[in-house]
N, C-alpha and C. Protein backbone atom coordinates (compact mmCIF):
# COMPACT_ATOMS: atom_id res chain seq x y z
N UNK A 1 0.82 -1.20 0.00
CA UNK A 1 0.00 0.00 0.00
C UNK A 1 0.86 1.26 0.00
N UNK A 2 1.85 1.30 0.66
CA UNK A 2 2.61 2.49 1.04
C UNK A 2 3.45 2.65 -0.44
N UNK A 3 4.22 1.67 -1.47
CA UNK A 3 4.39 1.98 -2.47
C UNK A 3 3.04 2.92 -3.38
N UNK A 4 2.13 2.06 -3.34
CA UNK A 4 0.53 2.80 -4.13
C UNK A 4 0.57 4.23 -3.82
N UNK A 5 0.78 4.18 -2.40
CA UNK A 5 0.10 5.65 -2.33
C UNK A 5 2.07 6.97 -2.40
N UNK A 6 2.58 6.09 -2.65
CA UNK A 6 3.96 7.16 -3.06
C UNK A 6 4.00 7.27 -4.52
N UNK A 7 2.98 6.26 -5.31
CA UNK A 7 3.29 6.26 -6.59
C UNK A 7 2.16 7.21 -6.99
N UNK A 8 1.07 7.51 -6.36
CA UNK A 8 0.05 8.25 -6.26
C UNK A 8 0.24 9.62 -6.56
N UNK A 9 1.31 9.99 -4.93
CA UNK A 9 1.76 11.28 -5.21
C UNK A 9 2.64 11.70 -5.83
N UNK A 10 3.80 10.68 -6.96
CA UNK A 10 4.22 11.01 -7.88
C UNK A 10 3.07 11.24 -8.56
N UNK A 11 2.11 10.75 -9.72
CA UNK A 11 0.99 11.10 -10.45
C UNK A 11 0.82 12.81 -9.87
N UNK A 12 -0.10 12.77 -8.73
CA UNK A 12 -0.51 13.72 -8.62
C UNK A 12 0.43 15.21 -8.47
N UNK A 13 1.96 14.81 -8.23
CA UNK A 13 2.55 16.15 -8.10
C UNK A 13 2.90 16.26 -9.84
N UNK A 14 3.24 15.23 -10.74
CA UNK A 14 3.41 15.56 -12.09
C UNK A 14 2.33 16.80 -12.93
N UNK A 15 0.72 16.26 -12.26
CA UNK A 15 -0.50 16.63 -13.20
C UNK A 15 -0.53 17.90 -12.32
N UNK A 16 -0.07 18.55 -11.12
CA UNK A 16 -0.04 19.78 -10.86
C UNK A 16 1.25 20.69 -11.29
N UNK A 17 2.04 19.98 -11.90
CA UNK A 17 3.49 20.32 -12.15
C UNK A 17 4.11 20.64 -10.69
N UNK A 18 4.54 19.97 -9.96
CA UNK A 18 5.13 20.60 -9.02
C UNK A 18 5.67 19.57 -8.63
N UNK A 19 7.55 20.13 -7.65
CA UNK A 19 8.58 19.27 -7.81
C UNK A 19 8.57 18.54 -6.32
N UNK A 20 8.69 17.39 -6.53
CA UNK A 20 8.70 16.60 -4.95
C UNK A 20 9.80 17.00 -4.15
N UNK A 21 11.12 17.61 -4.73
CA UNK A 21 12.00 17.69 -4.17
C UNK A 21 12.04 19.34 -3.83
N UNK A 22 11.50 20.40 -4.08
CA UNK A 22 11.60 21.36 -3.63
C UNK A 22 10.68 21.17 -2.63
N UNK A 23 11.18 21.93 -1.19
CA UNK A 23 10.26 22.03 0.07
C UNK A 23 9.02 23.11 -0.48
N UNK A 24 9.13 24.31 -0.92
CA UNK A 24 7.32 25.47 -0.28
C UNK A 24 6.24 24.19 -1.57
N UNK A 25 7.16 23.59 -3.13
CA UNK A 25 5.74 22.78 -3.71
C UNK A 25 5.77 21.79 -2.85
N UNK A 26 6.57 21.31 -2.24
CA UNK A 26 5.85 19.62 -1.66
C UNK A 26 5.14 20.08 -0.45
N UNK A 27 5.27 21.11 0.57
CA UNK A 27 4.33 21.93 1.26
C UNK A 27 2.37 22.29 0.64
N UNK A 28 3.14 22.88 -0.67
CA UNK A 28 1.79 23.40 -1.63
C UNK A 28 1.20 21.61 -2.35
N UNK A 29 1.75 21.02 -2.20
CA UNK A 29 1.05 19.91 -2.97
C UNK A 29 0.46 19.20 -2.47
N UNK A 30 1.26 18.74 -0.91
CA UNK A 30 0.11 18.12 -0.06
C UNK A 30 -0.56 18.77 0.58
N UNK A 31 -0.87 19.70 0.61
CA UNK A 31 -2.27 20.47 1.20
C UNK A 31 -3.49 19.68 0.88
N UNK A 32 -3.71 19.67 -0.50
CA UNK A 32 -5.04 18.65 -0.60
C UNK A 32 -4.29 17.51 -1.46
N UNK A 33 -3.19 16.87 -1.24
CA UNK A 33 -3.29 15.67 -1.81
C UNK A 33 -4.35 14.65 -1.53
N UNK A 34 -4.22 14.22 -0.07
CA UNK A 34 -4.94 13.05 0.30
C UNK A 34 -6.62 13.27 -0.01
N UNK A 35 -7.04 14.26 0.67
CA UNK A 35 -8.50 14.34 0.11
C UNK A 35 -8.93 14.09 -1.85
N UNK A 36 -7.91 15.17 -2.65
CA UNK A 36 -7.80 14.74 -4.24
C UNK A 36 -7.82 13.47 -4.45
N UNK A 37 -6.41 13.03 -4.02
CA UNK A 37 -6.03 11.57 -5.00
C UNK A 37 -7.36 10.48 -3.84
N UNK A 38 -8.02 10.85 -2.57
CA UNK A 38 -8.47 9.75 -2.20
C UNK A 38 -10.01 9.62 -2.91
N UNK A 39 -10.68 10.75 -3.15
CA UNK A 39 -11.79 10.92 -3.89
C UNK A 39 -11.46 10.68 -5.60
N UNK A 40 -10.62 10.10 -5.86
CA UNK A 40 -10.47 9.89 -7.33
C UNK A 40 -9.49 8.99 -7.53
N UNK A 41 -9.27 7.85 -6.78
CA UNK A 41 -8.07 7.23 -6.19
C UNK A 41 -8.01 5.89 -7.97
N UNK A 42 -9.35 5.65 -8.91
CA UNK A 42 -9.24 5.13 -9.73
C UNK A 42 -8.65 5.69 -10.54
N UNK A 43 -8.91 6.79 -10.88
CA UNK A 43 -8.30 7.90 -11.70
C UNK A 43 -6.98 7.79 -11.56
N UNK A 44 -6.14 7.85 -10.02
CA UNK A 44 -4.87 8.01 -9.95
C UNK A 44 -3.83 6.69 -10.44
N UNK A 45 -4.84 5.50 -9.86
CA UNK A 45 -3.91 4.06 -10.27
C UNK A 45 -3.87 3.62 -11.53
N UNK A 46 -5.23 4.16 -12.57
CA UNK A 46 -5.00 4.42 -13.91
C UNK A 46 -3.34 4.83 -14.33
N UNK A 47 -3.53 6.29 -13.76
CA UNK A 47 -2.70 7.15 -14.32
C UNK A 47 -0.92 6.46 -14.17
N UNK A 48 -0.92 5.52 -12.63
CA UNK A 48 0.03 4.72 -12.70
C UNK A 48 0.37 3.89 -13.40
N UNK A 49 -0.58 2.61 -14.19
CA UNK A 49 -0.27 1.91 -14.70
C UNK A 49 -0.11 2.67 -15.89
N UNK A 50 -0.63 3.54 -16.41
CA UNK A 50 0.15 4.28 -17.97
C UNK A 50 1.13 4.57 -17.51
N UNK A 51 1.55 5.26 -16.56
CA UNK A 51 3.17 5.41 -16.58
C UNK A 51 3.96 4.55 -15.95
N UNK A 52 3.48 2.89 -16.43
CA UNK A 52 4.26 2.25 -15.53
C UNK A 52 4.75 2.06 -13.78
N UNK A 53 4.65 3.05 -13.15
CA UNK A 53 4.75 2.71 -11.98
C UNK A 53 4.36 2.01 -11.39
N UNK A 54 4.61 0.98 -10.96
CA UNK A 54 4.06 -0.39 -10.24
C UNK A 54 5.49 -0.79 -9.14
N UNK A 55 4.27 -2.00 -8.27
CA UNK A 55 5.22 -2.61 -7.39
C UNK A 55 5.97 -3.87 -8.26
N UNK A 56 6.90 -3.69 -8.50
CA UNK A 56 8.06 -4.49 -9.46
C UNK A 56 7.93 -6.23 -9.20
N UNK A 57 8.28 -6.51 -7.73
CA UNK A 57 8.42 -7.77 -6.89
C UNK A 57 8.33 -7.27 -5.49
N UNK A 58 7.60 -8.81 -5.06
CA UNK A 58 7.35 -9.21 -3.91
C UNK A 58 8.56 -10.51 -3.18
N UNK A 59 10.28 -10.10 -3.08
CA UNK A 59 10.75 -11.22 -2.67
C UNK A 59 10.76 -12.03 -1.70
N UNK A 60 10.74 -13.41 -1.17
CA UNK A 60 10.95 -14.10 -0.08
C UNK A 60 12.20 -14.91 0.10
N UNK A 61 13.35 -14.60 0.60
CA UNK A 61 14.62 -15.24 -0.02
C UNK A 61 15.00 -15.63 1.84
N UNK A 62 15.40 -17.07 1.86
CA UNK A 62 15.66 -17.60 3.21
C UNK A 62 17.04 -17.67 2.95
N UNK A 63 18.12 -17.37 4.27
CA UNK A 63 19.44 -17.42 3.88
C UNK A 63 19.95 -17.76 5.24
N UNK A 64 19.91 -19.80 5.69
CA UNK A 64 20.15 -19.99 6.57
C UNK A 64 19.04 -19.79 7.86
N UNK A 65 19.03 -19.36 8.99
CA UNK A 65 18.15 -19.13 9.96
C UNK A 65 17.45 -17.95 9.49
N UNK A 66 17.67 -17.14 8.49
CA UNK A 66 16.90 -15.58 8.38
C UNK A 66 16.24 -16.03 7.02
N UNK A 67 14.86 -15.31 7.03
CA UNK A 67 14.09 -14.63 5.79
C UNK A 67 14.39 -13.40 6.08
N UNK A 68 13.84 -13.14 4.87
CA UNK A 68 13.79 -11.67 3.74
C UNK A 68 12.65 -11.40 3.18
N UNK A 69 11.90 -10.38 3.59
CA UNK A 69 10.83 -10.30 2.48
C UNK A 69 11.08 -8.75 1.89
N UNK A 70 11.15 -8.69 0.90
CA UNK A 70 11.79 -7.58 0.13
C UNK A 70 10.60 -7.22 -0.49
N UNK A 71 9.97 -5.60 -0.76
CA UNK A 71 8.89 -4.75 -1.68
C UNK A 71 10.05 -4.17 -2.19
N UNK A 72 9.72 -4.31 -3.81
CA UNK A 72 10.34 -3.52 -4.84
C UNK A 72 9.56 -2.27 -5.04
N UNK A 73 9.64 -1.61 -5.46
CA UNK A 73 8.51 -0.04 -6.13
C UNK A 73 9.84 0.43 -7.32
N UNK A 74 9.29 0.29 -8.50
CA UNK A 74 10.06 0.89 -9.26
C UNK A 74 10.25 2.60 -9.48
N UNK A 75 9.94 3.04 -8.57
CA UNK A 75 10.44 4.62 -8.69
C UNK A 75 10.76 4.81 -7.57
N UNK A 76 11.65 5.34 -7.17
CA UNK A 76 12.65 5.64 -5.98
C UNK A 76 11.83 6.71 -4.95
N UNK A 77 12.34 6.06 -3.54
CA UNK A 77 12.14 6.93 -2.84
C UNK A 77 13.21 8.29 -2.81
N UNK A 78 12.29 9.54 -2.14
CA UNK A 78 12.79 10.57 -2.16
C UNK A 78 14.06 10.91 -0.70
N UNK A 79 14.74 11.82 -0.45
CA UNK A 79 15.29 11.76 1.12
C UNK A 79 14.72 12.39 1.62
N UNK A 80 13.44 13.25 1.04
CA UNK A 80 12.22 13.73 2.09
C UNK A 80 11.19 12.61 2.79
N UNK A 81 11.12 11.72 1.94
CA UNK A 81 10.34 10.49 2.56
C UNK A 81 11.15 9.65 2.78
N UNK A 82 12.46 9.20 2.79
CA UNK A 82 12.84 8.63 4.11
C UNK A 82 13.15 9.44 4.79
N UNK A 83 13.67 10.29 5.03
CA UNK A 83 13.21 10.92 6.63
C UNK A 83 12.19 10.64 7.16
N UNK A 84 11.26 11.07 6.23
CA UNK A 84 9.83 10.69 7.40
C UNK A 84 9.58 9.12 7.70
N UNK A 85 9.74 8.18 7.07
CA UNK A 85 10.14 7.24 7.31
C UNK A 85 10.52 6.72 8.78
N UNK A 86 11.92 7.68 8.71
CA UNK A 86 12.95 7.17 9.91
C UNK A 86 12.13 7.81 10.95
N UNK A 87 11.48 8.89 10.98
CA UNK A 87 10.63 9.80 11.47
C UNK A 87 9.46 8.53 12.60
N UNK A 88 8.75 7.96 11.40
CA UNK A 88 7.59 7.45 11.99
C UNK A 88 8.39 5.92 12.81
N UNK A 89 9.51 5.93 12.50
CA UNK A 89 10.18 4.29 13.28
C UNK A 89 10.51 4.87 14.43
N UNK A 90 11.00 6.23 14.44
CA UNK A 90 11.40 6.44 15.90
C UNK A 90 10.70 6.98 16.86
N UNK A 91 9.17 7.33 16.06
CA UNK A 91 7.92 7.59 17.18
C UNK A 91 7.59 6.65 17.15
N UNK A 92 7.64 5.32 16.84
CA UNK A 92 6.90 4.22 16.67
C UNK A 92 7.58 3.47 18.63
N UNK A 93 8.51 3.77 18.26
CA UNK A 93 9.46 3.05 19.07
C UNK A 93 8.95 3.20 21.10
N UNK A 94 7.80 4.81 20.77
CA UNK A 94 7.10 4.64 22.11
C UNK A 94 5.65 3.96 22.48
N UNK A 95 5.33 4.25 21.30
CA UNK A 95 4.22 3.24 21.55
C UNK A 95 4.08 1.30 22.30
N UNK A 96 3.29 1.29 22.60
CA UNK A 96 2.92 -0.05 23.54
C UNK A 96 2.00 -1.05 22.68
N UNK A 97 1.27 -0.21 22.35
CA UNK A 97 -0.26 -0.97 21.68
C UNK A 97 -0.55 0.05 20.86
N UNK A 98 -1.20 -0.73 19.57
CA UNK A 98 -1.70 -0.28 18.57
C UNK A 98 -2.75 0.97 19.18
N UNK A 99 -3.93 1.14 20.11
CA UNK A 99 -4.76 1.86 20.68
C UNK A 99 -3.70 3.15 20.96
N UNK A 100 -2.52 3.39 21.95
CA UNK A 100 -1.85 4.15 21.46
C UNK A 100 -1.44 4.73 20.62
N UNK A 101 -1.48 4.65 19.54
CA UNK A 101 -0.82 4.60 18.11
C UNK A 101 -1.92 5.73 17.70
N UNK A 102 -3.39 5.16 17.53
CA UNK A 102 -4.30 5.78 17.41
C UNK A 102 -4.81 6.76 17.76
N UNK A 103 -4.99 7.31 19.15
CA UNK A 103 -4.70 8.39 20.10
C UNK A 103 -4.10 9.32 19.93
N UNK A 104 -2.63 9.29 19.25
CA UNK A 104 -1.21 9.67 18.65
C UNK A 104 -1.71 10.09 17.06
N UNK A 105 -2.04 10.93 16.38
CA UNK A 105 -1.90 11.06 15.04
C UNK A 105 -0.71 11.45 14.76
N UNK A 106 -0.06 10.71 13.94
CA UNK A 106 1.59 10.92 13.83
C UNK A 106 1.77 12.28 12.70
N UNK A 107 0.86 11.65 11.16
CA UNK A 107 1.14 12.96 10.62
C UNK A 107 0.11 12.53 10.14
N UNK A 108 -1.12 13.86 9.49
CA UNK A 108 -2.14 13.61 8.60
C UNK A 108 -1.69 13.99 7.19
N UNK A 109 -0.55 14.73 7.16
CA UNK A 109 -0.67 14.95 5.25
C UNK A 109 -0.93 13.47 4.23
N UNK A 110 -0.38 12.58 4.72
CA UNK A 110 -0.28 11.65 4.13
C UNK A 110 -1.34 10.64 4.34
N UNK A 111 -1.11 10.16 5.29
CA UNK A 111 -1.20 8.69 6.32
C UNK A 111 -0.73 9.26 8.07
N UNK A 112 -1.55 8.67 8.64
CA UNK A 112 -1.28 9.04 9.89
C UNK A 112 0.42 7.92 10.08
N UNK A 113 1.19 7.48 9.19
CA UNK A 113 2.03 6.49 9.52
C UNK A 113 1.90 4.88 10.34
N UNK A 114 0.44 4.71 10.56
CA UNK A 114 0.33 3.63 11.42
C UNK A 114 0.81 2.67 10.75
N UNK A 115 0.67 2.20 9.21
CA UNK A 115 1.35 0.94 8.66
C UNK A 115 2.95 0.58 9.39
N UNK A 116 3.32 1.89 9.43
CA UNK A 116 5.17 1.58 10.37
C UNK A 116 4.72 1.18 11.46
N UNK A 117 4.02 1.66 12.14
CA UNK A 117 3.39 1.69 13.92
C UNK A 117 3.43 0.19 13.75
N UNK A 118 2.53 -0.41 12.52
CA UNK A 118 1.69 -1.43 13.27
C UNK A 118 2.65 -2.77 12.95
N UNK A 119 3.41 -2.07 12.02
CA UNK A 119 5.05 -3.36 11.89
C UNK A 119 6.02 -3.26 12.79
N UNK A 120 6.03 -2.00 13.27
CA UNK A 120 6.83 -2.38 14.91
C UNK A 120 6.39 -3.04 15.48
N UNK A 121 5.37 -2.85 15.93
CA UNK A 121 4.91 -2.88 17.13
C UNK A 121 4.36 -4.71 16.92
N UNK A 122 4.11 -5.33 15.90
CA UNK A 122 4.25 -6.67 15.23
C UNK A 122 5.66 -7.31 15.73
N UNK A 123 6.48 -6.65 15.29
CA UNK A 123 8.05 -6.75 15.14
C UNK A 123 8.38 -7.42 16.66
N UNK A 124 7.94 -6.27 17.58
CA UNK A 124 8.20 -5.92 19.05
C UNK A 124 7.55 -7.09 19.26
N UNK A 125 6.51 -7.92 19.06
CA UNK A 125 5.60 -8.53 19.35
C UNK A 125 6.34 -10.26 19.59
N UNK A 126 7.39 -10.23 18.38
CA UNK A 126 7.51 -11.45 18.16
C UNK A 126 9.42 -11.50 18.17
N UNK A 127 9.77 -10.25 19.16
CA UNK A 127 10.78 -10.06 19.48
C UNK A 127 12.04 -10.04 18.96
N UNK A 128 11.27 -8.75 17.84
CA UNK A 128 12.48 -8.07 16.85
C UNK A 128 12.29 -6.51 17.19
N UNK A 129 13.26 -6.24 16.56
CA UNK A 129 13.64 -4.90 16.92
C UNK A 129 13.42 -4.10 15.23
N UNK A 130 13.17 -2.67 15.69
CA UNK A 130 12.87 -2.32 14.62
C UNK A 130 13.86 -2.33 13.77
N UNK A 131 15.24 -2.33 13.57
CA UNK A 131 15.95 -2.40 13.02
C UNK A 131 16.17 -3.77 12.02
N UNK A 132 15.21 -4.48 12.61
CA UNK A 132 14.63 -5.48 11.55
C UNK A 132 14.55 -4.66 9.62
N UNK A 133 13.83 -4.07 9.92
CA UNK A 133 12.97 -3.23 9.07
C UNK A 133 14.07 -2.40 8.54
N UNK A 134 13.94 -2.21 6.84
CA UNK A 134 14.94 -0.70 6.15
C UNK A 134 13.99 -0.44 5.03
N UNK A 135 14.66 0.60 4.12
CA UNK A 135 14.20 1.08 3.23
C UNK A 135 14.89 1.94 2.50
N UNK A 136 15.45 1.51 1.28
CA UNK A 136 16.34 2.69 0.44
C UNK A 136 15.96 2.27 -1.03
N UNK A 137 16.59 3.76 -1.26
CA UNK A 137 17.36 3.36 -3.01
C UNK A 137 17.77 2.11 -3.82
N UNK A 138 17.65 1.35 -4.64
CA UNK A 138 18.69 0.79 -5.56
C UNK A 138 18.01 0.69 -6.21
N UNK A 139 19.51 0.56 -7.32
CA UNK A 139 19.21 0.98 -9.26
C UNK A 139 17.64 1.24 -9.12
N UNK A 140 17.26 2.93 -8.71
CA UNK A 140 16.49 3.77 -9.01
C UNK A 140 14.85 3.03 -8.48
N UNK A 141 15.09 1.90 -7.99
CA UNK A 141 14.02 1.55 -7.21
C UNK A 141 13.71 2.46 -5.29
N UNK A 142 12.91 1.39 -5.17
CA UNK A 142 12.60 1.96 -3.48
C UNK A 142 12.87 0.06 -3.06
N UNK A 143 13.32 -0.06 -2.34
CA UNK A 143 13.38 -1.39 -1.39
C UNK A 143 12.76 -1.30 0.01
N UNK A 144 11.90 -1.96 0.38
CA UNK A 144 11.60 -1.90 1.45
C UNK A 144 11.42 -3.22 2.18
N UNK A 145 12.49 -3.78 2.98
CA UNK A 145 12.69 -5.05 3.62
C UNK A 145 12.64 -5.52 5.07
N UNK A 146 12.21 -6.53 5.24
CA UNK A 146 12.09 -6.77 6.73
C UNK A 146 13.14 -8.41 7.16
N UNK A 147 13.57 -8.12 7.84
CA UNK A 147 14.53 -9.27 7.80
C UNK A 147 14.60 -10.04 8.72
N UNK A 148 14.03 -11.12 8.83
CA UNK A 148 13.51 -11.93 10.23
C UNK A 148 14.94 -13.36 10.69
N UNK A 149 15.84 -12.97 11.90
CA UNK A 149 16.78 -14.00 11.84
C UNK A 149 15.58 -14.56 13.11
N UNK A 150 15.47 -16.52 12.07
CA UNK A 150 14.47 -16.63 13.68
C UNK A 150 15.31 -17.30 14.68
N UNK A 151 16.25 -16.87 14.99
CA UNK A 151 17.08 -17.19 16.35
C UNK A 151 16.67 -16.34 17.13
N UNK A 152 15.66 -14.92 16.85
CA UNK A 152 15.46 -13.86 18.03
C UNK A 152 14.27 -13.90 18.18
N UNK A 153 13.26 -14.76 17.52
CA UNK A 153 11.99 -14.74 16.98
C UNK A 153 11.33 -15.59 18.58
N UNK A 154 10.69 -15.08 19.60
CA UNK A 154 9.99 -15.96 20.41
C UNK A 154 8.66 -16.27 20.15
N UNK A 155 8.93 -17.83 19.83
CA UNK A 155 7.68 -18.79 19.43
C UNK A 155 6.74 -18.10 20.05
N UNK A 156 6.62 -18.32 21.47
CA UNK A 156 5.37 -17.98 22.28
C UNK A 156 4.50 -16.80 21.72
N UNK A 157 5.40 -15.69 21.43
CA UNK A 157 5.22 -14.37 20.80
C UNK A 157 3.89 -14.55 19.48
N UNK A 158 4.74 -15.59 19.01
CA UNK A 158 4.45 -15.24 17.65
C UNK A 158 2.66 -16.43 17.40
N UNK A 159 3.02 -17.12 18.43
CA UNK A 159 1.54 -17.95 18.12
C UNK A 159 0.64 -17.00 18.71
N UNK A 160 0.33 -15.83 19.75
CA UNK A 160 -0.25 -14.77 20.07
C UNK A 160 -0.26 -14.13 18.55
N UNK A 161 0.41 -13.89 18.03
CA UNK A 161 0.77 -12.69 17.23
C UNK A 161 -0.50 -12.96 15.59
N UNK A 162 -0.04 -14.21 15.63
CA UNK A 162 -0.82 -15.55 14.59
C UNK A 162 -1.90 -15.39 14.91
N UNK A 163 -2.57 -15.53 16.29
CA UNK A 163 -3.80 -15.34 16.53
C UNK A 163 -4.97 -13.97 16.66
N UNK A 164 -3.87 -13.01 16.89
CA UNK A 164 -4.55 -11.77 16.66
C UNK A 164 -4.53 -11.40 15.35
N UNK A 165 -4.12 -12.12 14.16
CA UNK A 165 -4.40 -11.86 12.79
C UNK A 165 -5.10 -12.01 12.12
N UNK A 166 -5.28 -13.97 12.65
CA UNK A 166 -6.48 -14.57 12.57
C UNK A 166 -7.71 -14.00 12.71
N UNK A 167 -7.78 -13.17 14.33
CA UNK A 167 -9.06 -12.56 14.53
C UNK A 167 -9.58 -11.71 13.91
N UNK A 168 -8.16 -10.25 13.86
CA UNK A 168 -8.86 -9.36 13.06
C UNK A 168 -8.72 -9.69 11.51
N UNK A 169 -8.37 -10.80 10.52
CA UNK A 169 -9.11 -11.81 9.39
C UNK A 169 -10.61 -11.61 9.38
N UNK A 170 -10.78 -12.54 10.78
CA UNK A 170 -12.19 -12.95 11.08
C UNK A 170 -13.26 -11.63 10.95
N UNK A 171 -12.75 -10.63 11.03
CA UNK A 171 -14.07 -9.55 11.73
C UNK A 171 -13.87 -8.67 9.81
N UNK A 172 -12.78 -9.31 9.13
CA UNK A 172 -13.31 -8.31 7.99
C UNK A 172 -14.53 -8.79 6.96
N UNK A 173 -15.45 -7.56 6.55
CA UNK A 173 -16.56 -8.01 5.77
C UNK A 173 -16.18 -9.41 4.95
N UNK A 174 -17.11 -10.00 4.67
CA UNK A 174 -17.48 -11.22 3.89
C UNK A 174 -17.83 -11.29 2.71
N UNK A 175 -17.45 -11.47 1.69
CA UNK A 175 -17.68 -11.00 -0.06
C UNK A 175 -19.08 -11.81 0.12
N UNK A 176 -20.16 -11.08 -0.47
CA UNK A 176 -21.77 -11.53 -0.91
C UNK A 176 -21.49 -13.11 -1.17
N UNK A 177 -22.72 -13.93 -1.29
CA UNK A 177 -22.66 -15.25 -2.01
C UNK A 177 -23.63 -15.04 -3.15
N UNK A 178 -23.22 -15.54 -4.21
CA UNK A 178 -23.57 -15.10 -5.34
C UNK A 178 -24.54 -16.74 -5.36
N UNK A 179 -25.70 -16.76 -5.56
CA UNK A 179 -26.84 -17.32 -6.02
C UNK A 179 -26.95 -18.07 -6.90
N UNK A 180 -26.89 -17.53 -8.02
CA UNK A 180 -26.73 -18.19 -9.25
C UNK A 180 -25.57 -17.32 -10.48
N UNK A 181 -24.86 -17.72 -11.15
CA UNK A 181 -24.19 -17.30 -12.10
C UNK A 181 -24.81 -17.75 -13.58
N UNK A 182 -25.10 -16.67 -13.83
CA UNK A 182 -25.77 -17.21 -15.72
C UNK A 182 -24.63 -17.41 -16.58
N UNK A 183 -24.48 -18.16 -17.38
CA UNK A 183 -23.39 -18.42 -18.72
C UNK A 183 -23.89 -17.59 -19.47
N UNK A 184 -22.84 -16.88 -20.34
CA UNK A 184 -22.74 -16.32 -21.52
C UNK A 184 -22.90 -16.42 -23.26
């Protein structure tokens, strides 16, 4: 999601002309980004797949006791958004519980940041540290990886962790049951 919605506000700062990397337009651009691109959010992922921007790969690479799960985004992050980035890992780092988190609006231009919140605090859960977690540059991509050695990983943790996923699984809406399907 967090690639989608960076590839978003590439789209949307192009079709206003204005530069991500100068501070007063990226000030002037997210003023109404999120309300724009969220009320027209088909419009915007259109506008991605014409210009190509997509999430590249999804890797899972085991190397010994550690996985890897690697998000590609083929257009690079900016060093205004990793900062904020590093930003939301190191407010993340006081939080306890997600309900905190919530309470806390970290930043509204964007995303209140809870997707970081709620991978720490996951992380924390099953007794990793955020430093688990990075995110940079290469060859003009964005990488964003989480790197699990399970020598630090406590089982106990993580069958809790399994089960509160399960639940909130359980409580999301239920796609209709479709009745009958007519052939064509």
């Amino acid at each position: 999601m967090n690639a989608k919605k960076a590839n978003t506000k590439r789209v949307y700062f192009l079709e206003k002309g204005l530069d991500l990397n100068n501070e007063k337009e990226y000030e002037s651009g997210m003023k109404y980004f999120k309300q724009e691109t969220f009320d027209n959010i088909q419009y915007y992922l259109q506008k991605q797949k014409e210009l190509g921007m997509c999430t590249s790969k999804v890797i899972f690479q085991t190397k010994g006791p550690t996985l890897s799960i690697m998000v590609r985004n083929n257009v690079e992050i900016t060093k205004k958004e990793q900062m904020r980035v590093f930003d939301r890992l190191a407010r993340s780092r006081a939080f306890s519980s997600l309900e905190e988190a919530f309470a806390t609006v970290l930043d509204s231009s964007e995303g209140a940041g809870l997707g970081i919140v709620i991978l720490v605090l996951m992380m924390k859960k099953i007794g990793l540290s955020e430093d688990c977690f990075s995110i940079d540059s290469e060859d003009g991509e964005t990488v964003a990886s989480i790197t699990i050695p399970f020598s630090e990983v406590h089982l106990e943790n993580l069958e809790t962790l399994t089960q509160t996923i399960v639940k909130e699984i359980e409580t999301l809406p239920q796609f209709p049951t479709i009745s009958s399907i007519s052939s064509v």
